[in-house]
PDB file of N, CA and C in Angstrom:
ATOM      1  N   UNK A   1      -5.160 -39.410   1.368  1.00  0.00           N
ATOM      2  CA  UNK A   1      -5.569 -38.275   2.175  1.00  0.00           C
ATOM      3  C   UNK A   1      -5.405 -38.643   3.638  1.00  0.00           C
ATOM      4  N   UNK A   2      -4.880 -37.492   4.341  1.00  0.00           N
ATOM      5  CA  UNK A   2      -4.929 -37.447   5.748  1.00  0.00           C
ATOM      6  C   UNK A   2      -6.067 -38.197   6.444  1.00  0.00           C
ATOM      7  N   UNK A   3      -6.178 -38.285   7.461  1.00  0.00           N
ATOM      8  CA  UNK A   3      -7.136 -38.237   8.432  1.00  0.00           C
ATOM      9  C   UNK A   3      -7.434 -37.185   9.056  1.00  0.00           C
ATOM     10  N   UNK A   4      -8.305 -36.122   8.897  1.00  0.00           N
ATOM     11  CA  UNK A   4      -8.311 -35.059   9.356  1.00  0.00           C
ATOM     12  C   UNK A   4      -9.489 -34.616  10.453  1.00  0.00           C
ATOM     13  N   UNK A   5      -8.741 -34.099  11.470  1.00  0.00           N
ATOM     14  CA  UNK A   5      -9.295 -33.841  12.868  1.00  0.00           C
ATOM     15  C   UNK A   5      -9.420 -32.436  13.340  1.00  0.00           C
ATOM     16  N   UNK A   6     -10.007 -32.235  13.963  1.00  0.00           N
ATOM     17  CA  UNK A   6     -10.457 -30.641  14.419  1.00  0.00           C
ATOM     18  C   UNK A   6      -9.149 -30.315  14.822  1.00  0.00           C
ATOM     19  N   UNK A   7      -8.810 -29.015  14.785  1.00  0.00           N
ATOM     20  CA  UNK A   7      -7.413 -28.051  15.728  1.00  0.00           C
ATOM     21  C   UNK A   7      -7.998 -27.767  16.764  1.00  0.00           C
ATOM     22  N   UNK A   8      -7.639 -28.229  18.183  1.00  0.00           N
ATOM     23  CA  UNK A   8      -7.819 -27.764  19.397  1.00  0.00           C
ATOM     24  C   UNK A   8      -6.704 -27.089  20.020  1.00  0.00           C
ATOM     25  N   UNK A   9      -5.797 -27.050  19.302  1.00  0.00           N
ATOM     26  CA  UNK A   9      -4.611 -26.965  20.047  1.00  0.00           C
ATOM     27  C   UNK A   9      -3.612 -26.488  19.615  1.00  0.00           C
ATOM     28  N   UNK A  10      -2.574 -25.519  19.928  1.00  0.00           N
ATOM     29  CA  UNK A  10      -1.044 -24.894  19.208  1.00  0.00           C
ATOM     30  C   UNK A  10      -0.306 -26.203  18.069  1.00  0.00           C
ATOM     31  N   UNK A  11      -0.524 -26.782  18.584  1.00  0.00           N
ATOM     32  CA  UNK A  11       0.430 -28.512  18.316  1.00  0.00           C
ATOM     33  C   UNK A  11      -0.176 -28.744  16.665  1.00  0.00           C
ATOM     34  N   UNK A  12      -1.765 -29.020  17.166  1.00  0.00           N
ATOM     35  CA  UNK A  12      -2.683 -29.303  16.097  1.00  0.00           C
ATOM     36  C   UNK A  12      -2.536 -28.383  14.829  1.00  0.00           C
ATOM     37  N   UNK A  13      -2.567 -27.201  15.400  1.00  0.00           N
ATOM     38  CA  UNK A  13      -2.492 -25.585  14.515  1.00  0.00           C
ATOM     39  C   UNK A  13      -1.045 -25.840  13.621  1.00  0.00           C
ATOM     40  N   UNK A  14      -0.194 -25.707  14.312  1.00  0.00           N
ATOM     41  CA  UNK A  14       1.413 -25.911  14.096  1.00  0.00           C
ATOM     42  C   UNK A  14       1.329 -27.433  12.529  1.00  0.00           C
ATOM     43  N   UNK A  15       0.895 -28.321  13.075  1.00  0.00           N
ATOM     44  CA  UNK A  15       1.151 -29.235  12.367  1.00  0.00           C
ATOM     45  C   UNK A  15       0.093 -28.887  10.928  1.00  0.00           C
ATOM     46  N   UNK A  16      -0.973 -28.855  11.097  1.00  0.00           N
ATOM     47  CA  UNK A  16      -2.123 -28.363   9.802  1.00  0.00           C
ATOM     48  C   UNK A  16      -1.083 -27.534   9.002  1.00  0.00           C
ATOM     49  N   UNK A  17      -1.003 -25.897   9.595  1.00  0.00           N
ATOM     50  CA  UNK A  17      -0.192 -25.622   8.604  1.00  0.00           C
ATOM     51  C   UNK A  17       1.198 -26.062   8.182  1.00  0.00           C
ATOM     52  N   UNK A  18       1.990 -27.190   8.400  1.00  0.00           N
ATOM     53  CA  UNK A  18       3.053 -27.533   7.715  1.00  0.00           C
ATOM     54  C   UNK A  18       2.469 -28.201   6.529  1.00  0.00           C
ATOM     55  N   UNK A  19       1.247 -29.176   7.482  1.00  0.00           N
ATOM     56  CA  UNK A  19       0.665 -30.178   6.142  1.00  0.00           C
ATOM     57  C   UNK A  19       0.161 -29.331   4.435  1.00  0.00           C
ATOM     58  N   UNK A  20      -0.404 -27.600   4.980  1.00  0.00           N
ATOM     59  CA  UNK A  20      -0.850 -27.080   3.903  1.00  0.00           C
ATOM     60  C   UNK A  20       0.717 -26.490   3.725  1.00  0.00           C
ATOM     61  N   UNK A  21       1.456 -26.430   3.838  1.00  0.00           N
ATOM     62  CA  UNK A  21       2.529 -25.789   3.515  1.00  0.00           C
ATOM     63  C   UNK A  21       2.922 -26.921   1.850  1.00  0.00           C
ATOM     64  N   UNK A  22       2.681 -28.280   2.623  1.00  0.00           N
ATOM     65  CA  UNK A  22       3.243 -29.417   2.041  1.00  0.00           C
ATOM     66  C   UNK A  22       2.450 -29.688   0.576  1.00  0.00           C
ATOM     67  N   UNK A  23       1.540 -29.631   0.797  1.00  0.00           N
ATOM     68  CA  UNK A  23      -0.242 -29.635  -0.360  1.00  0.00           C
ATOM     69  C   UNK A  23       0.183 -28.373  -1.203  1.00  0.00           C
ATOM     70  N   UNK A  24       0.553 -27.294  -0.648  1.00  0.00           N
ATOM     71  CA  UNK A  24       0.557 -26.349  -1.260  1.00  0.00           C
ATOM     72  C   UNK A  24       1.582 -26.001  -2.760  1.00  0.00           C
ATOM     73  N   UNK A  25       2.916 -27.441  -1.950  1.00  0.00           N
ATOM     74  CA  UNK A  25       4.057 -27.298  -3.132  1.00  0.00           C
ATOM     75  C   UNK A  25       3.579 -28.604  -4.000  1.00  0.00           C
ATOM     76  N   UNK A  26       2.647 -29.566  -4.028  1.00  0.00           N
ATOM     77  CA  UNK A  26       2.742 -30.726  -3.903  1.00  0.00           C
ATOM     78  C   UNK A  26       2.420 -30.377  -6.217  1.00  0.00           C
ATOM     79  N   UNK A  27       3.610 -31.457  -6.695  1.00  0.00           N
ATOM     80  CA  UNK A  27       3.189 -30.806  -7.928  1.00  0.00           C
ATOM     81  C   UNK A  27       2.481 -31.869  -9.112  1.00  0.00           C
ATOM     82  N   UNK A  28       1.066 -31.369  -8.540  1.00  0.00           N
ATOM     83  CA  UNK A  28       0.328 -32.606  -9.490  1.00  0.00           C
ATOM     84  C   UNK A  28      -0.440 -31.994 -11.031  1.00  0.00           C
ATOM     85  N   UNK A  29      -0.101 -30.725 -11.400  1.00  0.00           N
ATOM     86  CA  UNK A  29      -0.705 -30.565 -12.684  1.00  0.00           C
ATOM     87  C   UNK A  29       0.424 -29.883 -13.100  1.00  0.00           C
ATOM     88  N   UNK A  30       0.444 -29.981 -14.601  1.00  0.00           N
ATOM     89  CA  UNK A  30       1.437 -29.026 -15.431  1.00  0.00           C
ATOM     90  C   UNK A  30       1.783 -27.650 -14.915  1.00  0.00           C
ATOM     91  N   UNK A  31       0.848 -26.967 -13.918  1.00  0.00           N
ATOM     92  CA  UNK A  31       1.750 -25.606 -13.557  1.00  0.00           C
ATOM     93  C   UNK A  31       2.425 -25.987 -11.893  1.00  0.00           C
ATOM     94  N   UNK A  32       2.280 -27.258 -11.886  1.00  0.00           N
ATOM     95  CA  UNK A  32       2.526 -27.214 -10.201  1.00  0.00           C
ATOM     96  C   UNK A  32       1.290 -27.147  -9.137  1.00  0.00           C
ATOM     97  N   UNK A  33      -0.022 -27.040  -9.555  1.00  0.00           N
ATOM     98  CA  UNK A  33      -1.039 -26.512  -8.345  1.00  0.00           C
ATOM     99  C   UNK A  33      -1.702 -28.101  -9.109  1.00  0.00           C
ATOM    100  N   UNK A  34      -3.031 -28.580  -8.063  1.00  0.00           N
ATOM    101  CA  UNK A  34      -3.371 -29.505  -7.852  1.00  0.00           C
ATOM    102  C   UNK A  34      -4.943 -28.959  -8.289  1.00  0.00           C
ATOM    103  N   UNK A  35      -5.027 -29.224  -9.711  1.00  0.00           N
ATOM    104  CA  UNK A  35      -6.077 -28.463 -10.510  1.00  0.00           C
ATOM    105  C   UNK A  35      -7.452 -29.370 -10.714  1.00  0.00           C
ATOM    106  N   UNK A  36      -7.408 -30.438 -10.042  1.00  0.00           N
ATOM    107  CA  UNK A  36      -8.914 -31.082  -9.783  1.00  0.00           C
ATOM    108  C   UNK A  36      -9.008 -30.966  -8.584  1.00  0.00           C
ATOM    109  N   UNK A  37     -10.502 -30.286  -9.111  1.00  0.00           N
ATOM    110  CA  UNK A  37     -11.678 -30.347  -7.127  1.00  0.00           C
ATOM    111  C   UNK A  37     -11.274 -31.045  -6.121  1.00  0.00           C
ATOM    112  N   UNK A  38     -11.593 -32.558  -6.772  1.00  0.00           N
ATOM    113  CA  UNK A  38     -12.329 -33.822  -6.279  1.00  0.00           C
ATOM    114  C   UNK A  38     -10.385 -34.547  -6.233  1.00  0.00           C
ATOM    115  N   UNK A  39      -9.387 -34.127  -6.615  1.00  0.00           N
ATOM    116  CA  UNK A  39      -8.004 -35.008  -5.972  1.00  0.00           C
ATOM    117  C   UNK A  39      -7.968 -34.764  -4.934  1.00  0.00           C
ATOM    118  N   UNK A  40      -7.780 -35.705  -4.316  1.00  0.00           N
ATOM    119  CA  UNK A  40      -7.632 -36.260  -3.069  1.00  0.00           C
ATOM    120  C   UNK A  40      -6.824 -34.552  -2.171  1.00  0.00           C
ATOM    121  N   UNK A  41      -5.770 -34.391  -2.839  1.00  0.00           N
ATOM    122  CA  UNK A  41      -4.793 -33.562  -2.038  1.00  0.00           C
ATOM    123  C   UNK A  41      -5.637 -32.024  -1.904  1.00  0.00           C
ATOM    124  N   UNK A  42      -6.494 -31.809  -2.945  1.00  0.00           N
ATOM    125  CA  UNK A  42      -6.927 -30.894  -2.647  1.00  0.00           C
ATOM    126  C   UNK A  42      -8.121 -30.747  -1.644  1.00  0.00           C
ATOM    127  N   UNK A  43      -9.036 -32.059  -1.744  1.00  0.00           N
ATOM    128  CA  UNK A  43      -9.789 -31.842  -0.580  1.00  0.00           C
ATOM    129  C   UNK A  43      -9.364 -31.694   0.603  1.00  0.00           C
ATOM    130  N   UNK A  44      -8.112 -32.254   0.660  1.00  0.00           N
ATOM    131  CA  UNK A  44      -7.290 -32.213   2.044  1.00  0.00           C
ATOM    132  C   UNK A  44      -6.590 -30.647   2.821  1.00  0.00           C
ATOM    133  N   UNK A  45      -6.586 -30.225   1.194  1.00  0.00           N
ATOM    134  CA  UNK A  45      -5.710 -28.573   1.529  1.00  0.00           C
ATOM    135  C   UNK A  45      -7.278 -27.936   1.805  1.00  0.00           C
ATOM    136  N   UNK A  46      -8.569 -28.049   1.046  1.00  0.00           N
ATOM    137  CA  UNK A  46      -9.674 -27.085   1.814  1.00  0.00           C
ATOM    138  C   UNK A  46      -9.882 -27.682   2.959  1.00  0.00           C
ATOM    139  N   UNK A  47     -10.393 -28.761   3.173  1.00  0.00           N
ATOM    140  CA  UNK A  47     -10.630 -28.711   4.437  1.00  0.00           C
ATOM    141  C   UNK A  47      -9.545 -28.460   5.719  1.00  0.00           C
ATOM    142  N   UNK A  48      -8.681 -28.303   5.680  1.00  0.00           N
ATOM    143  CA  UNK A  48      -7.180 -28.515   6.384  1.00  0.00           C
ATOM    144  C   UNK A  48      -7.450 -26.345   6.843  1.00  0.00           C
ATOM    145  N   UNK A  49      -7.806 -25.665   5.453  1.00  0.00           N
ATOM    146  CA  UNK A  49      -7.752 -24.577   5.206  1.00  0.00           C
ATOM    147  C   UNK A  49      -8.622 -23.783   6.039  1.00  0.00           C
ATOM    148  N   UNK A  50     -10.151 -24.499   5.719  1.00  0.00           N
ATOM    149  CA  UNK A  50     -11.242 -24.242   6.640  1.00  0.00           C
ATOM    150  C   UNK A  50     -11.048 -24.508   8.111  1.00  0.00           C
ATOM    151  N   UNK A  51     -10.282 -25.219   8.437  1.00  0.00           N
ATOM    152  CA  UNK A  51     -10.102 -25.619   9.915  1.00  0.00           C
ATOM    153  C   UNK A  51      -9.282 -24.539  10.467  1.00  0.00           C
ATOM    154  N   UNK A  52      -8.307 -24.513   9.395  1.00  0.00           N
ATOM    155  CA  UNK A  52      -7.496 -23.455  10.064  1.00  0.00           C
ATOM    156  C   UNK A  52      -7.967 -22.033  10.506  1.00  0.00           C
ATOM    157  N   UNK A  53      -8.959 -21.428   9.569  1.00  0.00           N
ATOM    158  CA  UNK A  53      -9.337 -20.296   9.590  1.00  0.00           C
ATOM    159  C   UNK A  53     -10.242 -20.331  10.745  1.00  0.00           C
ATOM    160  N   UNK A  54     -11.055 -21.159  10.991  1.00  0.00           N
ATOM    161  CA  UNK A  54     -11.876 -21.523  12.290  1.00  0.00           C
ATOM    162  C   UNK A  54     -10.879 -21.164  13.695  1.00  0.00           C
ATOM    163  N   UNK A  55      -9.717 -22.267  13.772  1.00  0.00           N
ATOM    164  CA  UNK A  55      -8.703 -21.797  14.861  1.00  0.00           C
ATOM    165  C   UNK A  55      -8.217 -20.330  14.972  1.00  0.00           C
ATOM    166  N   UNK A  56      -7.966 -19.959  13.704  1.00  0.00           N
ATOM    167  CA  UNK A  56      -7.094 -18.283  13.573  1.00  0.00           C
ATOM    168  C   UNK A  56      -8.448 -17.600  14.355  1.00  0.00           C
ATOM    169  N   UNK A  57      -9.258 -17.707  13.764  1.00  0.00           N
ATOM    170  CA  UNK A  57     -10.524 -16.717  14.239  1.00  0.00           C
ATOM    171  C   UNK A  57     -11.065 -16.732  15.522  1.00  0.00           C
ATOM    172  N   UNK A  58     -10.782 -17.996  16.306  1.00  0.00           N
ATOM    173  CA  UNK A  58     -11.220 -18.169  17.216  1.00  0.00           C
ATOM    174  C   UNK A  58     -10.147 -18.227  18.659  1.00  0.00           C
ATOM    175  N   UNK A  59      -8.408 -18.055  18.160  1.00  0.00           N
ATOM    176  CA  UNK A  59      -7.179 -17.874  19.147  1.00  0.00           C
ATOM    177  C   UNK A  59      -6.606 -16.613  18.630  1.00  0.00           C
ATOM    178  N   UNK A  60      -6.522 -15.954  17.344  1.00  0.00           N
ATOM    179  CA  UNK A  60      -5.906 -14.829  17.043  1.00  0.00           C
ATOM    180  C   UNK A  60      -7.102 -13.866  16.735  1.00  0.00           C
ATOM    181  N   UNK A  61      -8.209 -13.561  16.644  1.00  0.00           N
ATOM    182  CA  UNK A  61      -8.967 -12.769  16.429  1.00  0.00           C
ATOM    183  C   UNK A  61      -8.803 -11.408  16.034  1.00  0.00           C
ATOM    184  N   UNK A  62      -9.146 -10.593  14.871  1.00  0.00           N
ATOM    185  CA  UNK A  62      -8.600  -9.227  14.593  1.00  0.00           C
ATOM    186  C   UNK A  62      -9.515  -8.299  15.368  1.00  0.00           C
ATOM    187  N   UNK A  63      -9.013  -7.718  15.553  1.00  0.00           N
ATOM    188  CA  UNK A  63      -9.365  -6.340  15.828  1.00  0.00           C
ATOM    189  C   UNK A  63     -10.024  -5.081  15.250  1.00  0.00           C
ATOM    190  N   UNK A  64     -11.058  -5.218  14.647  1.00  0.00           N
ATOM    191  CA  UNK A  64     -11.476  -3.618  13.504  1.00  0.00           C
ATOM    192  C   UNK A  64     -11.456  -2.876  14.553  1.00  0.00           C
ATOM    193  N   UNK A  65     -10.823  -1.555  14.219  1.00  0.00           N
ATOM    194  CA  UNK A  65     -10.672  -0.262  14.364  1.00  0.00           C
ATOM    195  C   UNK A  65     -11.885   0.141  14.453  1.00  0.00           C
ATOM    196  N   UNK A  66     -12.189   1.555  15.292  1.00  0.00           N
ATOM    197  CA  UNK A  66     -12.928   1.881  15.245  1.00  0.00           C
ATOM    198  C   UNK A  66     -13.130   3.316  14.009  1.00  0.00           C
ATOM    199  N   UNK A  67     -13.961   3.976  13.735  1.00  0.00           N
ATOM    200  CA  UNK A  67     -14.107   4.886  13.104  1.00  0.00           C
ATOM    201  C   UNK A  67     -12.954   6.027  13.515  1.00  0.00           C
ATOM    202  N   UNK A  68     -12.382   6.652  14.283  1.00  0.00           N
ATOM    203  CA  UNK A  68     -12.092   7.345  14.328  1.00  0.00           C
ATOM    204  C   UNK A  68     -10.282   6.920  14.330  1.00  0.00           C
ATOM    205  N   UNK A  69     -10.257   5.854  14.844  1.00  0.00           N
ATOM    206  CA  UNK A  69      -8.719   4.811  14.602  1.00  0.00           C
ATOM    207  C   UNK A  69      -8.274   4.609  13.189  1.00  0.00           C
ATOM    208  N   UNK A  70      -9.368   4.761  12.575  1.00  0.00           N
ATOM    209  CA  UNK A  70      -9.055   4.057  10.970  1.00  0.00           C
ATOM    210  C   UNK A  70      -9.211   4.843  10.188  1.00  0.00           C
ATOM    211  N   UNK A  71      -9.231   6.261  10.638  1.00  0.00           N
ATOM    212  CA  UNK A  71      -8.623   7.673  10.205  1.00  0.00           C
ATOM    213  C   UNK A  71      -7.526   7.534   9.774  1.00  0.00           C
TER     214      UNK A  71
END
């Protein structure tokens, strides 16, 4: 497993998701997905995941519509 560090940064962001890009193909059970909790690669893809969503939410932020927009 990585060493895994907070995203502060485009660079940081950029690189996380290649790493989950990488976890994501990585083929450790009979269908291809990485089907124990506790393997290593998968703790790496949640937490990697959670970080990311922290950055998205906090540099890309959505927008809800208001009531009359979402008509």
């Amino acid at each position: 497993m990585a060493d895994i560090q907070p995203i502060t940064a485009k660079a940081d962001y950029d690189a996380a998701l290649a790493r989950v890009s990488e976890l994501m193909y990585a083929r450790t059970g009979p269908e291809g997905q990485i089907e124990d909790a506790n393997h290593p690669a998968r703790v790496e893809l949640d937490a990697l995941v959670d970080l990311i969503e922290k950055y998205e939410s906090e540099h890309y932020p959505i927008e809800h519509p208001d009531a009359v927009t979402a008509t």
